[in-house]
PDB file of N, CA and C in Angstrom:
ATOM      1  N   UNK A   1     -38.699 -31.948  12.767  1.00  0.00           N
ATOM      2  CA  UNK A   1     -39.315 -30.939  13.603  1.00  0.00           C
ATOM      3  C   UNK A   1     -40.303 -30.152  12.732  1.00  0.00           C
ATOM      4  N   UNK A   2     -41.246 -29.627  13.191  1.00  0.00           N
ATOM      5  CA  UNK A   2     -42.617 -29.070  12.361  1.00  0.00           C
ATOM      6  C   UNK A   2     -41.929 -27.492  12.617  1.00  0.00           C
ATOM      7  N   UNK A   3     -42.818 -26.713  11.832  1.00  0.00           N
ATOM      8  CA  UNK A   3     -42.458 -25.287  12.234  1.00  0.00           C
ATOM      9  C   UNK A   3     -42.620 -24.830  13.096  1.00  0.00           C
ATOM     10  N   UNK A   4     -43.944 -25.038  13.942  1.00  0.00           N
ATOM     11  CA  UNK A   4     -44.508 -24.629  14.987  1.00  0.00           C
ATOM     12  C   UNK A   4     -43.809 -24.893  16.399  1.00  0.00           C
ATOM     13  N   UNK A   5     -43.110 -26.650  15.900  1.00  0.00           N
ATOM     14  CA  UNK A   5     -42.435 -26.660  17.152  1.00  0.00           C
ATOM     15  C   UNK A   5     -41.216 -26.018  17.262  1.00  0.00           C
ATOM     16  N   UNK A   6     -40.522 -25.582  15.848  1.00  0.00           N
ATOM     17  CA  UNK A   6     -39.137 -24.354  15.969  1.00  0.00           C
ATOM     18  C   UNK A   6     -39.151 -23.230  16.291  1.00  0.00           C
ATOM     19  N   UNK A   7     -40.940 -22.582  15.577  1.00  0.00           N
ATOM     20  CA  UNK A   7     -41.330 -21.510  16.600  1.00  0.00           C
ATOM     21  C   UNK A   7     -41.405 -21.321  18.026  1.00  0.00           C
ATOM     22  N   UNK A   8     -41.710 -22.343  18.613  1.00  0.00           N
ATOM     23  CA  UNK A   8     -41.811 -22.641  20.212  1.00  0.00           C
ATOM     24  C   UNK A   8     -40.693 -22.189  20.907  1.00  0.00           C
ATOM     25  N   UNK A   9     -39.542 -23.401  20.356  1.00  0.00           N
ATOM     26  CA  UNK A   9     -38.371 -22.934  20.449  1.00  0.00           C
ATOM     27  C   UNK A   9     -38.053 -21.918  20.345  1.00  0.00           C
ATOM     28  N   UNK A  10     -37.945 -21.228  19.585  1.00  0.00           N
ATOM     29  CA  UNK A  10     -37.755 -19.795  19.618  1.00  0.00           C
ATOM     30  C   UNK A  10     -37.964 -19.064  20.392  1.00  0.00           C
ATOM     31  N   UNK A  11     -39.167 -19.178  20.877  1.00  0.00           N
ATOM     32  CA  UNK A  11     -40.243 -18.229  21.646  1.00  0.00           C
ATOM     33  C   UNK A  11     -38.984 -18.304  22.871  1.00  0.00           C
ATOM     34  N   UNK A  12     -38.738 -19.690  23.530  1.00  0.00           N
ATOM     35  CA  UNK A  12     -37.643 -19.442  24.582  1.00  0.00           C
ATOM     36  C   UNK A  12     -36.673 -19.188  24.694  1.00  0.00           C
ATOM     37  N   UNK A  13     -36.355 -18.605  23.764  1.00  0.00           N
ATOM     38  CA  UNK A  13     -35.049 -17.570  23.707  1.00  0.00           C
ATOM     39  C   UNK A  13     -35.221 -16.102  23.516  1.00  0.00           C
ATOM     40  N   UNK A  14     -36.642 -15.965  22.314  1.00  0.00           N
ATOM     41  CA  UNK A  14     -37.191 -14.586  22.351  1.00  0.00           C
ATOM     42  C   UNK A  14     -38.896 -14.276  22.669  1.00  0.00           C
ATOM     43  N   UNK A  15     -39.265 -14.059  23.452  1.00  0.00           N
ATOM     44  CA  UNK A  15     -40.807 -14.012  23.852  1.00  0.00           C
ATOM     45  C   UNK A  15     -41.252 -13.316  22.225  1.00  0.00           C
ATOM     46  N   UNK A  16     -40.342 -12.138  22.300  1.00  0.00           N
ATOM     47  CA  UNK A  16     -41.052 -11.015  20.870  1.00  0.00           C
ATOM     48  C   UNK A  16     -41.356 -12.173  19.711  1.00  0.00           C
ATOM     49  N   UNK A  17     -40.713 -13.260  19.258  1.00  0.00           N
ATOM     50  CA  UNK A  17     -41.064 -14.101  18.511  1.00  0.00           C
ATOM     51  C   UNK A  17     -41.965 -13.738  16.713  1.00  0.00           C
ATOM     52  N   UNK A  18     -42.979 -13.630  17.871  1.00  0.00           N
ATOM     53  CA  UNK A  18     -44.366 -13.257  16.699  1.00  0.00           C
ATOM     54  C   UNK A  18     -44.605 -12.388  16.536  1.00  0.00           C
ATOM     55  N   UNK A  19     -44.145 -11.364  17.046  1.00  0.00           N
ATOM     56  CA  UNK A  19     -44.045  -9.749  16.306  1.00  0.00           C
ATOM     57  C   UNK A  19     -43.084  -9.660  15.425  1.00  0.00           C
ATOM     58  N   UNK A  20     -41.711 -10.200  15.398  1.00  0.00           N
ATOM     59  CA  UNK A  20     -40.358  -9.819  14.680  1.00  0.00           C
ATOM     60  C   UNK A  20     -41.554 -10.997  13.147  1.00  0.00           C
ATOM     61  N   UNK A  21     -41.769 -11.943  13.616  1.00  0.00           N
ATOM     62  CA  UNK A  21     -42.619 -13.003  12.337  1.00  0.00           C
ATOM     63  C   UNK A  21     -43.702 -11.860  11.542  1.00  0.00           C
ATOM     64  N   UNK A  22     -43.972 -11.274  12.166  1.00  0.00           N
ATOM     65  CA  UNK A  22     -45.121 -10.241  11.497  1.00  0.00           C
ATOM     66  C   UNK A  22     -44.604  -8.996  10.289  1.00  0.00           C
ATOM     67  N   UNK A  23     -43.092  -8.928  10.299  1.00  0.00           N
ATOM     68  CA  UNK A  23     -42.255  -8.310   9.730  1.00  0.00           C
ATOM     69  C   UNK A  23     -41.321  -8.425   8.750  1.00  0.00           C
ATOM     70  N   UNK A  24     -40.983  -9.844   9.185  1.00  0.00           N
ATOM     71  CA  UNK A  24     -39.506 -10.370   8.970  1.00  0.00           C
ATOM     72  C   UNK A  24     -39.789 -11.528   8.465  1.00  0.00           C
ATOM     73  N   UNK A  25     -38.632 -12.275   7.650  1.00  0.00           N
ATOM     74  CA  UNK A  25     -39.374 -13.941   7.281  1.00  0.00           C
ATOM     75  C   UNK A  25     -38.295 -14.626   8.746  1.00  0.00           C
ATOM     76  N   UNK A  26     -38.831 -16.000   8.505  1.00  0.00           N
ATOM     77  CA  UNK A  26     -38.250 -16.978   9.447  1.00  0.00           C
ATOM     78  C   UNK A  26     -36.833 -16.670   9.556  1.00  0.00           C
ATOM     79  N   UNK A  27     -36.359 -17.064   8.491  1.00  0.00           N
ATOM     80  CA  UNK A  27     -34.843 -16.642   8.256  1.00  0.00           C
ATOM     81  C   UNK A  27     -34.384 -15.625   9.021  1.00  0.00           C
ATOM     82  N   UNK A  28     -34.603 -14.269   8.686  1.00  0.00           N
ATOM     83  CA  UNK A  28     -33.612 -13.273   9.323  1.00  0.00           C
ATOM     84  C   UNK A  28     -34.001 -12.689  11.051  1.00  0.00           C
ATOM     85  N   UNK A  29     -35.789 -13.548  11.239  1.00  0.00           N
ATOM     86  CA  UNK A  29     -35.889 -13.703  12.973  1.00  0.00           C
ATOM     87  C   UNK A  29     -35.041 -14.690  13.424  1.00  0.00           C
ATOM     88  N   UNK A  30     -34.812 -16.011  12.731  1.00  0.00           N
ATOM     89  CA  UNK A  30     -33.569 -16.575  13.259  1.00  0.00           C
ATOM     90  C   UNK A  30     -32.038 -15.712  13.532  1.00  0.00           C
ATOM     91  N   UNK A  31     -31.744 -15.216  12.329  1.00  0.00           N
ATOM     92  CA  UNK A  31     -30.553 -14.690  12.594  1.00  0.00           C
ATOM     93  C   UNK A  31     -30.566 -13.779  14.004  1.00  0.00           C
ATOM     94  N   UNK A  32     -31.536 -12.803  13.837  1.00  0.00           N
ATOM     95  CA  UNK A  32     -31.854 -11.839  14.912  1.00  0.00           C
ATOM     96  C   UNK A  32     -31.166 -12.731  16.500  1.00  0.00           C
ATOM     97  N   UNK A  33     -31.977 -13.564  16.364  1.00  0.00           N
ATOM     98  CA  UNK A  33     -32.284 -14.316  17.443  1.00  0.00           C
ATOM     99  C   UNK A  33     -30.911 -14.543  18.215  1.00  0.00           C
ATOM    100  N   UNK A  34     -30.638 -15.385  16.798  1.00  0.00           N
ATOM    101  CA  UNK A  34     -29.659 -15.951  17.556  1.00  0.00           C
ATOM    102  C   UNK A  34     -27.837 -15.124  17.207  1.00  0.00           C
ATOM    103  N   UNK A  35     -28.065 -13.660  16.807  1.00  0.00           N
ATOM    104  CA  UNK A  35     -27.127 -12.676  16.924  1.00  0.00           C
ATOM    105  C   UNK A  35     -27.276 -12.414  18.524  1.00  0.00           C
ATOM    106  N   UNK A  36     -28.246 -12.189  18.928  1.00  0.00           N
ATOM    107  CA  UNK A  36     -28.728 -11.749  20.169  1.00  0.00           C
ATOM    108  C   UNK A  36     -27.915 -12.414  21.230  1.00  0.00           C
ATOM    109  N   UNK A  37     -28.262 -14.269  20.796  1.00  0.00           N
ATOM    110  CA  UNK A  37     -27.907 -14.741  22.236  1.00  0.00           C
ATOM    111  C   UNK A  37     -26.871 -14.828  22.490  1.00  0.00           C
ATOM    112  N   UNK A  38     -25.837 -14.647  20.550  1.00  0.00           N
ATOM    113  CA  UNK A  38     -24.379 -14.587  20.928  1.00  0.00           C
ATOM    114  C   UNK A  38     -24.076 -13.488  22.076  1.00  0.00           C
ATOM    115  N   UNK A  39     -24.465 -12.154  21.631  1.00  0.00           N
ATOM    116  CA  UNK A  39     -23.843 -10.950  21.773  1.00  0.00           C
ATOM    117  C   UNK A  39     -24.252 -11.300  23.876  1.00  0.00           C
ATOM    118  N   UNK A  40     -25.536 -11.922  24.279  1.00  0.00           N
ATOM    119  CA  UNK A  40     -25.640 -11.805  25.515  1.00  0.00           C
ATOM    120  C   UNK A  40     -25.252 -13.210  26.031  1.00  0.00           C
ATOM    121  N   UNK A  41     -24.019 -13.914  25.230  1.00  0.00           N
ATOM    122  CA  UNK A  41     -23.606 -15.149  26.081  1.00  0.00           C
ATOM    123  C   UNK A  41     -22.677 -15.276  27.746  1.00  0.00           C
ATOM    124  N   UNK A  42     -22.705 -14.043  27.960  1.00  0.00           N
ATOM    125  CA  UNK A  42     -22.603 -13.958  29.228  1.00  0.00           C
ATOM    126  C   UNK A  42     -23.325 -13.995  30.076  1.00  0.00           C
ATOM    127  N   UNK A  43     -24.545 -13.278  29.615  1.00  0.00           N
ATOM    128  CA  UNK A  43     -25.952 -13.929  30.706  1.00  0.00           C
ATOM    129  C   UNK A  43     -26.237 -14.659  30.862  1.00  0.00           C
ATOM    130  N   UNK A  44     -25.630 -16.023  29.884  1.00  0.00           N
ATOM    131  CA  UNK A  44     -26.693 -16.551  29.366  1.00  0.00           C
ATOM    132  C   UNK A  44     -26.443 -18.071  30.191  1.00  0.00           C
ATOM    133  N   UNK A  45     -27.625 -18.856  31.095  1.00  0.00           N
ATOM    134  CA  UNK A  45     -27.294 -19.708  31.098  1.00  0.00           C
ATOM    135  C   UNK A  45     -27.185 -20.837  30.460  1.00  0.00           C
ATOM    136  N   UNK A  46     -27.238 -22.253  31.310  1.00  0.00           N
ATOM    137  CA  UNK A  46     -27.160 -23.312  30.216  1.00  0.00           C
ATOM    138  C   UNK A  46     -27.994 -23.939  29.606  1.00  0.00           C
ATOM    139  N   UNK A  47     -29.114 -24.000  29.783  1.00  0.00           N
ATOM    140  CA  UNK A  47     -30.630 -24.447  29.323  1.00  0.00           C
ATOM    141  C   UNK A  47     -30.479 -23.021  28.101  1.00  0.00           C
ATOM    142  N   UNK A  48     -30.484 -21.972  28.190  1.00  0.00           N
ATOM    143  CA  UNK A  48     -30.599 -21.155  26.953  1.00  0.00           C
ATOM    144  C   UNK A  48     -29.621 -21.677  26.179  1.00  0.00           C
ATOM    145  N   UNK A  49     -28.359 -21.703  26.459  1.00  0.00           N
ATOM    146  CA  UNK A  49     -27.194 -22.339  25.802  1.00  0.00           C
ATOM    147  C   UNK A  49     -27.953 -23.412  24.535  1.00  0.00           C
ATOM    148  N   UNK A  50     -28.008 -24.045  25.460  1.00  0.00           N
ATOM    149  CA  UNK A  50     -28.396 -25.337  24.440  1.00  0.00           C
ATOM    150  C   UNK A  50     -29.995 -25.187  23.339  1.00  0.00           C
ATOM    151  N   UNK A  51     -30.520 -24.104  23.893  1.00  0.00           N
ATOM    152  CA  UNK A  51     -31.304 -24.370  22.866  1.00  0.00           C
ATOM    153  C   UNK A  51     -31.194 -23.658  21.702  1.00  0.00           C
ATOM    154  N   UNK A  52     -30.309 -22.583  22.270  1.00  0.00           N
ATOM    155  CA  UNK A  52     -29.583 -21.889  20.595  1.00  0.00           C
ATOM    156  C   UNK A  52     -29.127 -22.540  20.020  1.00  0.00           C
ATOM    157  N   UNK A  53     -27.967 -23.738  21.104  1.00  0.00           N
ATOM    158  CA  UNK A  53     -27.353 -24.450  19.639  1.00  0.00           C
ATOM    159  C   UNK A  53     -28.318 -25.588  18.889  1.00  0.00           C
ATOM    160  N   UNK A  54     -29.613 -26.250  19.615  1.00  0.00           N
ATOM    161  CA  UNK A  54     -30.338 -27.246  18.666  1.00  0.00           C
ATOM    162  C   UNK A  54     -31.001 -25.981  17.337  1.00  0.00           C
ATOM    163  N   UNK A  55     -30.810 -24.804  18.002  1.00  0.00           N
ATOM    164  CA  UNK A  55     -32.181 -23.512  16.870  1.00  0.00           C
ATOM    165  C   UNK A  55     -30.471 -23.689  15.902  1.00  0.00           C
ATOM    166  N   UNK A  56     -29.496 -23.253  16.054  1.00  0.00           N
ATOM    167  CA  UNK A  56     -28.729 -23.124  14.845  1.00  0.00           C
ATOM    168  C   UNK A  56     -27.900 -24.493  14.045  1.00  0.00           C
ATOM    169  N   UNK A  57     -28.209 -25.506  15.110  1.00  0.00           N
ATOM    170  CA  UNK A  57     -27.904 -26.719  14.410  1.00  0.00           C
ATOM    171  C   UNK A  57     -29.538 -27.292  13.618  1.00  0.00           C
ATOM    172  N   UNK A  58     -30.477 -27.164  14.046  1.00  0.00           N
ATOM    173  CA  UNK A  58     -31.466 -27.482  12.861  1.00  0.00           C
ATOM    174  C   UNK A  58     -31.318 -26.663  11.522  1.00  0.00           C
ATOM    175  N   UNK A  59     -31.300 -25.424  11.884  1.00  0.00           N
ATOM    176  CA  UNK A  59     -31.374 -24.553  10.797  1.00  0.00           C
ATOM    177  C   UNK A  59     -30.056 -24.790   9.901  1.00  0.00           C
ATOM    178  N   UNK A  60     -28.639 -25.108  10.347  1.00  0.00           N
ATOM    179  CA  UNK A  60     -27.920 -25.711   9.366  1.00  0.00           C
ATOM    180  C   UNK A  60     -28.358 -27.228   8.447  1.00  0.00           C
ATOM    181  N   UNK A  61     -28.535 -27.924   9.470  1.00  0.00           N
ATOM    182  CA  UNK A  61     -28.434 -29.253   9.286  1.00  0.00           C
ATOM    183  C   UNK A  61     -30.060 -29.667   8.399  1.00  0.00           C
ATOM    184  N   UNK A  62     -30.855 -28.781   8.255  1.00  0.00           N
ATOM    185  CA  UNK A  62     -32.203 -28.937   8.148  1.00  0.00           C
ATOM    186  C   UNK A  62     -32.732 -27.939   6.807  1.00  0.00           C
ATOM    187  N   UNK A  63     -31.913 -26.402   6.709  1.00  0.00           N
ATOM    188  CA  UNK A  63     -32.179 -25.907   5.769  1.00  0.00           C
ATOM    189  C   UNK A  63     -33.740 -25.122   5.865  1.00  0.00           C
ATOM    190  N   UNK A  64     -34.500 -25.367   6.922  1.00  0.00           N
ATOM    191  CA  UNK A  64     -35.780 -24.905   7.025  1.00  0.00           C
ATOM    192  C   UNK A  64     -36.878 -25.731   6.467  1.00  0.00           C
ATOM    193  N   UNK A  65     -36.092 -27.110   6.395  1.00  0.00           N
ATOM    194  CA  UNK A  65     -37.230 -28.130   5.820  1.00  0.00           C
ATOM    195  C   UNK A  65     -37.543 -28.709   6.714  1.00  0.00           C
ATOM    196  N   UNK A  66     -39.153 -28.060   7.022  1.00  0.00           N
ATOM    197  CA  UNK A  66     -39.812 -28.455   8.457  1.00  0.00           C
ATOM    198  C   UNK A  66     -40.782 -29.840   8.044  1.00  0.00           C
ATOM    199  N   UNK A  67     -40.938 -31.162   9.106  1.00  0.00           N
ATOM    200  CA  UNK A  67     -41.555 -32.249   9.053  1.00  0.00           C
ATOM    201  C   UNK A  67     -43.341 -31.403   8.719  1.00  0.00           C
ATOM    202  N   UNK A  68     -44.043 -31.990   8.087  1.00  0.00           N
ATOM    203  CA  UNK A  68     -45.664 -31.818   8.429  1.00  0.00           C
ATOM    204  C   UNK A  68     -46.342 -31.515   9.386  1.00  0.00           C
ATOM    205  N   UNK A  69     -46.656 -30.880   9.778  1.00  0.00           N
ATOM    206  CA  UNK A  69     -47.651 -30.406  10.866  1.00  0.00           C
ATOM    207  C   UNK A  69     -48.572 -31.777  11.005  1.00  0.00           C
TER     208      UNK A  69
END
């Protein structure tokens, strides 16, 4: 996966995305992120569901080593 397309991802879980990026490194907008969707997994449906878990299973399984643009 490239960065851009994990950013994407992201974006559909958090629109703010690229403001928290303007601040923060990748890393701790991930955490943010996906503290968030824990804390609102009651809202949350299943299409969000799943894309938290591919955002926190890349980021384990991947380390932030994004393919080439």
């Amino acid at each position: 996966m490239t960065k851009s397309k994990f950013i994407d991802l992201l974006r559909t879980l958090d629109p703010d995305v690229d403001t928290y990026l303007k601040v923060k490194p990748l890393s701790q907008v991930c955490d943010t992120i996906i503290h968030d969707c824990w804390l609102n997994q009651q809202r949350e449906n299943q299409a969000t569901s799943e894309l938290r878990n591919q955002v926190i299973h890349f980021i384990f399984n991947n380390k932030f080593d994004f393919d080439k643009e």
